[in-house]
N, C-alpha and C. Protein backbone atom coordinates (compact mmCIF):
# COMPACT_ATOMS: atom_id res chain seq x y z
N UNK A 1 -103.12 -213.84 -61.69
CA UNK A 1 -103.46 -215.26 -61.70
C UNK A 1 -102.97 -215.94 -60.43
N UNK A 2 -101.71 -215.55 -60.18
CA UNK A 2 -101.65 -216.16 -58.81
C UNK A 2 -102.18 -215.98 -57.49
N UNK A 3 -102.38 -214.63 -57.63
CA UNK A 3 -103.35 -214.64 -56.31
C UNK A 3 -104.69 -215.12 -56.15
N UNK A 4 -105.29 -214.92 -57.61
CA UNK A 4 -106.44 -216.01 -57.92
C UNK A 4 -106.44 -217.24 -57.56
N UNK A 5 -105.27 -218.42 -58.19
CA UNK A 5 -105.34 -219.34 -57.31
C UNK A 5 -105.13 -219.48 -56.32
N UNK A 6 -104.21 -218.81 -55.81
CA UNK A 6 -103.95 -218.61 -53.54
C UNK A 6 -105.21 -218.50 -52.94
N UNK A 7 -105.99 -217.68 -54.05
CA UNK A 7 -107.86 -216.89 -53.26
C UNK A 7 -108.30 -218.91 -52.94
N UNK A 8 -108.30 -219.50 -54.37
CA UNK A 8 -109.20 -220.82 -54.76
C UNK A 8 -108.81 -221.87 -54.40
N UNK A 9 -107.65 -221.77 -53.56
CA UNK A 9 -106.78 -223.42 -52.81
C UNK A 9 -106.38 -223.02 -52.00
N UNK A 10 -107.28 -222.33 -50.75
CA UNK A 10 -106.58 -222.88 -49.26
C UNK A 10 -105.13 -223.63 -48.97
N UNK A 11 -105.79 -224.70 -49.78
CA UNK A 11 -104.44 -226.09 -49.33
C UNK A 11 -103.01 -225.51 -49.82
N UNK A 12 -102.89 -224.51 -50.70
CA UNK A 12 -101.41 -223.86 -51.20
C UNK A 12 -100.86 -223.85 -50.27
N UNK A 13 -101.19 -223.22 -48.67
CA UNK A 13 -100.21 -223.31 -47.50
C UNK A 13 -99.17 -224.43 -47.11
N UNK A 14 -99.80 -225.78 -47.39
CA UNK A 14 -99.42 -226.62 -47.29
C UNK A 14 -97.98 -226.97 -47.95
N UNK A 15 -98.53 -226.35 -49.25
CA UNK A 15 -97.24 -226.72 -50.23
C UNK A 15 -96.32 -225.38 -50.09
N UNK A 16 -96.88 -224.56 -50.14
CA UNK A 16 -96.07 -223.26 -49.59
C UNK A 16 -94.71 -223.78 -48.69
N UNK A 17 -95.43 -224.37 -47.30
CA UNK A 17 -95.08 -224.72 -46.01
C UNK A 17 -93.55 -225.93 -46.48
N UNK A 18 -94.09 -227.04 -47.32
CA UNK A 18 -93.31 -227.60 -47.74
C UNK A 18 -91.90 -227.42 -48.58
N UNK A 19 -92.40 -226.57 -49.45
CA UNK A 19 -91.56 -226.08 -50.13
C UNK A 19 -90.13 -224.87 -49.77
N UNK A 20 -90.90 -224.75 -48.70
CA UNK A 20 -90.12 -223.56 -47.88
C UNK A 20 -89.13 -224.46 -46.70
N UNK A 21 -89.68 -225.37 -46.31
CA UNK A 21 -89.48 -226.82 -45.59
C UNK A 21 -87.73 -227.04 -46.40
N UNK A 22 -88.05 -227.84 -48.09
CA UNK A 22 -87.63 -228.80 -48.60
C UNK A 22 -86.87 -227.39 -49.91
N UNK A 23 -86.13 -226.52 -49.91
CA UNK A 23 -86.29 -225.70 -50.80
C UNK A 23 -85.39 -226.14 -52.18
N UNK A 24 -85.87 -226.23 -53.04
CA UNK A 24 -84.88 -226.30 -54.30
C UNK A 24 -83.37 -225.68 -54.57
N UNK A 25 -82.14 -226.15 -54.43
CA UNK A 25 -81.37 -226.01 -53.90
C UNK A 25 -80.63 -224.99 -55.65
N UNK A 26 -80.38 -223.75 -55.35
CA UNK A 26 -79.99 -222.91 -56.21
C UNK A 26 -79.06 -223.45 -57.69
N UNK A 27 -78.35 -224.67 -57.33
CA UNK A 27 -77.77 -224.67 -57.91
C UNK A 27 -78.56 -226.06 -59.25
N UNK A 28 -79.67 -226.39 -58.73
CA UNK A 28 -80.76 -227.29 -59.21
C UNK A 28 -81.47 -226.32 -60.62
N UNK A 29 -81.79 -225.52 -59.82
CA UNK A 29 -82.27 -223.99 -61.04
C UNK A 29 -80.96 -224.07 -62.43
N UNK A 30 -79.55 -223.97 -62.04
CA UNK A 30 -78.65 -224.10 -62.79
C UNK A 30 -78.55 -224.70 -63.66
N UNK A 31 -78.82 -226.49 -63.46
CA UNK A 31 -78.57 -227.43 -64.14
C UNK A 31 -79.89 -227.92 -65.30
N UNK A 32 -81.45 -227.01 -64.70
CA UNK A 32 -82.49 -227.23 -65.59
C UNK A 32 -82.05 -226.13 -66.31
N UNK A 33 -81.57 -225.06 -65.78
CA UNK A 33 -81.44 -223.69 -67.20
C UNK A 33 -81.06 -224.52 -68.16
N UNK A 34 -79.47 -225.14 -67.73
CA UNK A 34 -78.53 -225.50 -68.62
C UNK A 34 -79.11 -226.54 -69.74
N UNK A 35 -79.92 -227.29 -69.09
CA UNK A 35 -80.43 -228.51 -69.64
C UNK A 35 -81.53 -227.74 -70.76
N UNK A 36 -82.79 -226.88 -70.62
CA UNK A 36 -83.22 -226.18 -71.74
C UNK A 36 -82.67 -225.75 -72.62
N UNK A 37 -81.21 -224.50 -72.09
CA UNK A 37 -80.26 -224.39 -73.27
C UNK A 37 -79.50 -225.17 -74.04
N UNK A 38 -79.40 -226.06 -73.60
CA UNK A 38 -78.58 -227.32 -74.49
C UNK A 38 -78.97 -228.34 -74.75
N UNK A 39 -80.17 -229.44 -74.33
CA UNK A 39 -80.32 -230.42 -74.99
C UNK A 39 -81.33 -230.44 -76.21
N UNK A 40 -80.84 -231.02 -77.23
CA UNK A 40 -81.91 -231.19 -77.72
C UNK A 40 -82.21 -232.59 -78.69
N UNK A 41 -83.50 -232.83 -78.16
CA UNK A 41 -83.49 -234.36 -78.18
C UNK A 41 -85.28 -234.33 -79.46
N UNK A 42 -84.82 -233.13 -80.26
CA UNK A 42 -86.41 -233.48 -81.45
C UNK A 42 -86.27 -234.33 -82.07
N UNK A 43 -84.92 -234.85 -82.62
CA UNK A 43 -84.56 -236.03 -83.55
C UNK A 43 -85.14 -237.25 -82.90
N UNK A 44 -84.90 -236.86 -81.97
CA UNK A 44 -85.18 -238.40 -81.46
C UNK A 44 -87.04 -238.72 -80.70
N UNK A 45 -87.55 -237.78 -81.03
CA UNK A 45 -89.02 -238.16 -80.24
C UNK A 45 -89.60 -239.19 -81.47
N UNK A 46 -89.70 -239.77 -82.70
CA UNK A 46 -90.03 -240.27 -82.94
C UNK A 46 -89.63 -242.10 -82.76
N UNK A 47 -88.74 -242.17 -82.08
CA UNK A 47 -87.84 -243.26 -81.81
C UNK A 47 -88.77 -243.67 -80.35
N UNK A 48 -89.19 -242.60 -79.56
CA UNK A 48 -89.53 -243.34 -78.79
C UNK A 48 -91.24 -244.34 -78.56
N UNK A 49 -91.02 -245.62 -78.01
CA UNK A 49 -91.54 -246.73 -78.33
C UNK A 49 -92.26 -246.95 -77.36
N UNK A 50 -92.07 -246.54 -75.97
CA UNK A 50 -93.40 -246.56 -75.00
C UNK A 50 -94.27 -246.05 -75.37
N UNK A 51 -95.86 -246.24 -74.48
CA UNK A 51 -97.04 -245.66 -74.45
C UNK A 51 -96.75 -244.35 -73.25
N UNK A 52 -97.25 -243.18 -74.63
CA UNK A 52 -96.30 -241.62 -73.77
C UNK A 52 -98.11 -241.07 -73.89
N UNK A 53 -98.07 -240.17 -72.86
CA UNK A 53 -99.24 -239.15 -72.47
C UNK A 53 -98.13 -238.07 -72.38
N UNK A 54 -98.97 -237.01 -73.14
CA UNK A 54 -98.50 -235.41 -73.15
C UNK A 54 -99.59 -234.61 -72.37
N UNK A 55 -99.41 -234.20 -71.42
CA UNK A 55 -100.65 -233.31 -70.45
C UNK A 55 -100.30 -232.28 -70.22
N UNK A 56 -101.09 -230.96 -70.50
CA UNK A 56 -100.71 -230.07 -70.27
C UNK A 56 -101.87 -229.10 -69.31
N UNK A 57 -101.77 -227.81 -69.47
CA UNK A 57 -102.77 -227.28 -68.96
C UNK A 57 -102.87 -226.11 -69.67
N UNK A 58 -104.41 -225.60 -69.57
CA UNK A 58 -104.67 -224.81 -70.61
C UNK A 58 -104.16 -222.72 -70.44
N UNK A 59 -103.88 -222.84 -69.18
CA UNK A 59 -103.35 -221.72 -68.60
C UNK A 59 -101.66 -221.91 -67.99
N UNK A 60 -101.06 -222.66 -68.64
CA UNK A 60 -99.31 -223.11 -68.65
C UNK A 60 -98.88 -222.07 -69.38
N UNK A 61 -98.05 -220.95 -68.18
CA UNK A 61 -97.65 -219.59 -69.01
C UNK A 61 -95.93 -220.47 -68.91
N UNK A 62 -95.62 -221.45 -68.67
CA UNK A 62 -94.26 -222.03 -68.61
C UNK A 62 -94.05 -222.71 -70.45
N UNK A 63 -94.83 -223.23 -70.20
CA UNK A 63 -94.49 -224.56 -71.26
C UNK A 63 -96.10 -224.03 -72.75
N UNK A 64 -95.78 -223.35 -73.35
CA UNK A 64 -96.74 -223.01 -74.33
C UNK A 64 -97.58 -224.51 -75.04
N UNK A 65 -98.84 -224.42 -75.46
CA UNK A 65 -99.44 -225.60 -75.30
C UNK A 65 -98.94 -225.92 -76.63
N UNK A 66 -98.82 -225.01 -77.99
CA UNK A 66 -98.26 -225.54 -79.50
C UNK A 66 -96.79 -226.21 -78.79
N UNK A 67 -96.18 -226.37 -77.66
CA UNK A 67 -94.84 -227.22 -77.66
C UNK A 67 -95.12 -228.56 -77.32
N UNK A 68 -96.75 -228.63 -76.22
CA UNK A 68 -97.49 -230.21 -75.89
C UNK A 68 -97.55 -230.29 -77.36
N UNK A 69 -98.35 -230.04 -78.38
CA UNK A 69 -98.94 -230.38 -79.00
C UNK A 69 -98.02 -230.90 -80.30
N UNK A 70 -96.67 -230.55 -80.07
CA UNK A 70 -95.51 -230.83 -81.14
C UNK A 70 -94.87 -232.23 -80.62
N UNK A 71 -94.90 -231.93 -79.11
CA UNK A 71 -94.40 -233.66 -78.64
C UNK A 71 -95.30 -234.63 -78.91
N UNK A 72 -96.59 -234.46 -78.73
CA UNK A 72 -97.42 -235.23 -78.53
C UNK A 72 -97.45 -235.88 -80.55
N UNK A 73 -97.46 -234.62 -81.37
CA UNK A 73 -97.41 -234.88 -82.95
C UNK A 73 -96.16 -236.26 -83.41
N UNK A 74 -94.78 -235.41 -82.47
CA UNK A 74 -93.43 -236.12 -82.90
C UNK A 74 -93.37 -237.76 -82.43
N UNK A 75 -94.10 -237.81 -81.28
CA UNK A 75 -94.19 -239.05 -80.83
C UNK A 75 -95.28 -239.95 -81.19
N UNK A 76 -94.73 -241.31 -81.65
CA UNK A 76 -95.46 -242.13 -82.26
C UNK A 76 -96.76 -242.92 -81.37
N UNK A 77 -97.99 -242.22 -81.97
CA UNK A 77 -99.16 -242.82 -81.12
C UNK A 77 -99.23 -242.27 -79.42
N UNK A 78 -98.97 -240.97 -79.53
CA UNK A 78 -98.95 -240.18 -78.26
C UNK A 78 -100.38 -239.68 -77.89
N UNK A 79 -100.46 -239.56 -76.38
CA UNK A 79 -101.65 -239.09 -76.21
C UNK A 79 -101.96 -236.97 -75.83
N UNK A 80 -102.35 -236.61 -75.95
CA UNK A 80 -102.42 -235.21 -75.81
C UNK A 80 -103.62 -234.71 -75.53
N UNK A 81 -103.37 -234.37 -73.78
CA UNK A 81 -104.84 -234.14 -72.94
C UNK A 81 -104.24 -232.32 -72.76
N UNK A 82 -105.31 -231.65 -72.69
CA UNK A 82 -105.30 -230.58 -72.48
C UNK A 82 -106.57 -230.34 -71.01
N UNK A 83 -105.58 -230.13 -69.79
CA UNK A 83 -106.61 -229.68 -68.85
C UNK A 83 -107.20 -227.95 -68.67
N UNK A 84 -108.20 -227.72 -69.41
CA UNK A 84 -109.14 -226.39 -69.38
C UNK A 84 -108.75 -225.80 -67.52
N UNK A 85 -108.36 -224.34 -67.65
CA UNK A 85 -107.76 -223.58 -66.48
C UNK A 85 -107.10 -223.94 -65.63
N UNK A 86 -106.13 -225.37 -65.98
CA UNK A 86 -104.90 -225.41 -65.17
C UNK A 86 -103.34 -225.00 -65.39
N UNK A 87 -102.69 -224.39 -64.69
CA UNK A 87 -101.53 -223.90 -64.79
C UNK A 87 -100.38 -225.20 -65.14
N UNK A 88 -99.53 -224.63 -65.18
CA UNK A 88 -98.13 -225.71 -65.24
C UNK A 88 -97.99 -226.22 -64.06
N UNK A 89 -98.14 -226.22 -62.77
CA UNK A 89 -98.34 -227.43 -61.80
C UNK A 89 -99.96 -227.83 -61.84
N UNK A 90 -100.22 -228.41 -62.53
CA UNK A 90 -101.45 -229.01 -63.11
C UNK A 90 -101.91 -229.57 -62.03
N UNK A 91 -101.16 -230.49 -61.16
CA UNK A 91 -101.78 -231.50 -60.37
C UNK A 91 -102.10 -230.24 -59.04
N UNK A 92 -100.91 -229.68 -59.12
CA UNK A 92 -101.90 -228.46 -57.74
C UNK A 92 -102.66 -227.59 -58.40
N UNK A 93 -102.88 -226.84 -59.94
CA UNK A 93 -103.49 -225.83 -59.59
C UNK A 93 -105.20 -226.32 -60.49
N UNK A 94 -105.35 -227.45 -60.79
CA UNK A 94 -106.55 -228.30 -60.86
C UNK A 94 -107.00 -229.15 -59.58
N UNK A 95 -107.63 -228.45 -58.76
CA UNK A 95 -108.20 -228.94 -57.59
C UNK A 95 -109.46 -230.15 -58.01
N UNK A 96 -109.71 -230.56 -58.99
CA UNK A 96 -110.91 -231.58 -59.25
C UNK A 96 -110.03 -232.72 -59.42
N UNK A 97 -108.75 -233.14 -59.37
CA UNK A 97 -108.26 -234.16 -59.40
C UNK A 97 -108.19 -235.19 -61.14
N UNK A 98 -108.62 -233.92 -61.69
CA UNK A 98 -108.81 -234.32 -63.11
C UNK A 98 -107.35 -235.14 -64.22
N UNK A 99 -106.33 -234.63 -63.28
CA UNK A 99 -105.35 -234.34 -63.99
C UNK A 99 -104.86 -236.07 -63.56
N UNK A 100 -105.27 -236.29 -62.34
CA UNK A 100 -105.13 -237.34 -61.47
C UNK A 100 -105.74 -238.87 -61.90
N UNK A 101 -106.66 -238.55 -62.44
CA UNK A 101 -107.33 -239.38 -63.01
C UNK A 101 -107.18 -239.58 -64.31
N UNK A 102 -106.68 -238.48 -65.14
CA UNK A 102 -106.32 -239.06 -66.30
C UNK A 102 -104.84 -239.91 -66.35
N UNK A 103 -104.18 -239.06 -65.57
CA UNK A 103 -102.74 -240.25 -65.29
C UNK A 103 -103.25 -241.43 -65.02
N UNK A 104 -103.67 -242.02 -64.33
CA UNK A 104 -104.42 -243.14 -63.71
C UNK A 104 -105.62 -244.45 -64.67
N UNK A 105 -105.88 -243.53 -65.30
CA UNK A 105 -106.99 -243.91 -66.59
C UNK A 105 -105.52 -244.17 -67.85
N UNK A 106 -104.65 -243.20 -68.23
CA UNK A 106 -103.43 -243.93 -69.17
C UNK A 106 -102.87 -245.27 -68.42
N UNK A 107 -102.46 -245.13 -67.30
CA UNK A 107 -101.74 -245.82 -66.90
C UNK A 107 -102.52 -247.05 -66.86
N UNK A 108 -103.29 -247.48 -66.42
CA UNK A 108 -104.31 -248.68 -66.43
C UNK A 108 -104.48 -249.02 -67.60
N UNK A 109 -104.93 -248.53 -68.54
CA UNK A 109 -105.15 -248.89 -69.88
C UNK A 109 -103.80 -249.88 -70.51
N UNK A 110 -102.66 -248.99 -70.32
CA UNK A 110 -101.54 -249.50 -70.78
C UNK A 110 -100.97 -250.17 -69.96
N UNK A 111 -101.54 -250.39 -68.84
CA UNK A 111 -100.20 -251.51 -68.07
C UNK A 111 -101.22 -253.23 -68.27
N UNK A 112 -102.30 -253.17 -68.52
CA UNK A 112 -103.26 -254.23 -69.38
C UNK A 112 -102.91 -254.78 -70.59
N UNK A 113 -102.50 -253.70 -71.69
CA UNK A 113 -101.86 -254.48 -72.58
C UNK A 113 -100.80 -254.94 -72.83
N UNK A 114 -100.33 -254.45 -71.64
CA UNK A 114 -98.58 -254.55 -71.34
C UNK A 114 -98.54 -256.75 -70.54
N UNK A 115 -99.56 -256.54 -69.81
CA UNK A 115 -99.95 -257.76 -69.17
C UNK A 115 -100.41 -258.63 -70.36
N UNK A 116 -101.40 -258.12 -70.98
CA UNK A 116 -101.77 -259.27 -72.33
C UNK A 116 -100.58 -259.74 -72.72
N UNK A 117 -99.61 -258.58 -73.40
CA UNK A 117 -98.80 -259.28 -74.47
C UNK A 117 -97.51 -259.99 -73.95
């Protein structure tokens, strides 16, 4: 799969380039392990009171989509988009900007009624 997408986005160099640039600093890896192994915050997804979007992608070998689909359940009036053949960096490995536009399409919607009320 990954060389599949390397074949289908040219532009990966870029981020390649960057990333190699700007590198995630080892001990950053540490503190997300730690943070998976230890927090856990299920009690509390129904408490939360913003307007939440859950997006995932339909080829996310990171984040299994039944775990979108449990946040998106636990949280009150959540939204739950599933983007068809994008990986867990959704916004790079969906080159149609789909992922882009749905952020953009929540966000507008809700910052309107946020202005009404």
């Amino acid at each position: 799969m990954c060389l599949e997408f390397a074949e289908n986005n040219p532009s990966i160099e870029r981020f390649v380039s960057t990333y190699c640039e700007y590198p995630t600093p080892v001990q950053v890896f540490g503190f997300h392990s730690n943070v998976f192994l230890t927090l856990d915050t299920y009690e509390r997804l129904p408490d939360i009171k913003a307007p939440t979007l859950v997006i995932t992608g339909s080829k996310d070998l990171i984040i299994p989509f039944e775990n979108s689909k449990l946040l998106a359940y636990r949280i009150p009036d959540a939204e739950l988009v599933m983007i068809e053949n994008a990986g867990h960096g959704l916004f790079i490995s969906d080159p149609t900007d789909k992922a882009v536009n749905i952020v953009l399409g929540f966000l507008q919607r809700h910052s309107k009624s946020r202005v009404d009320n």
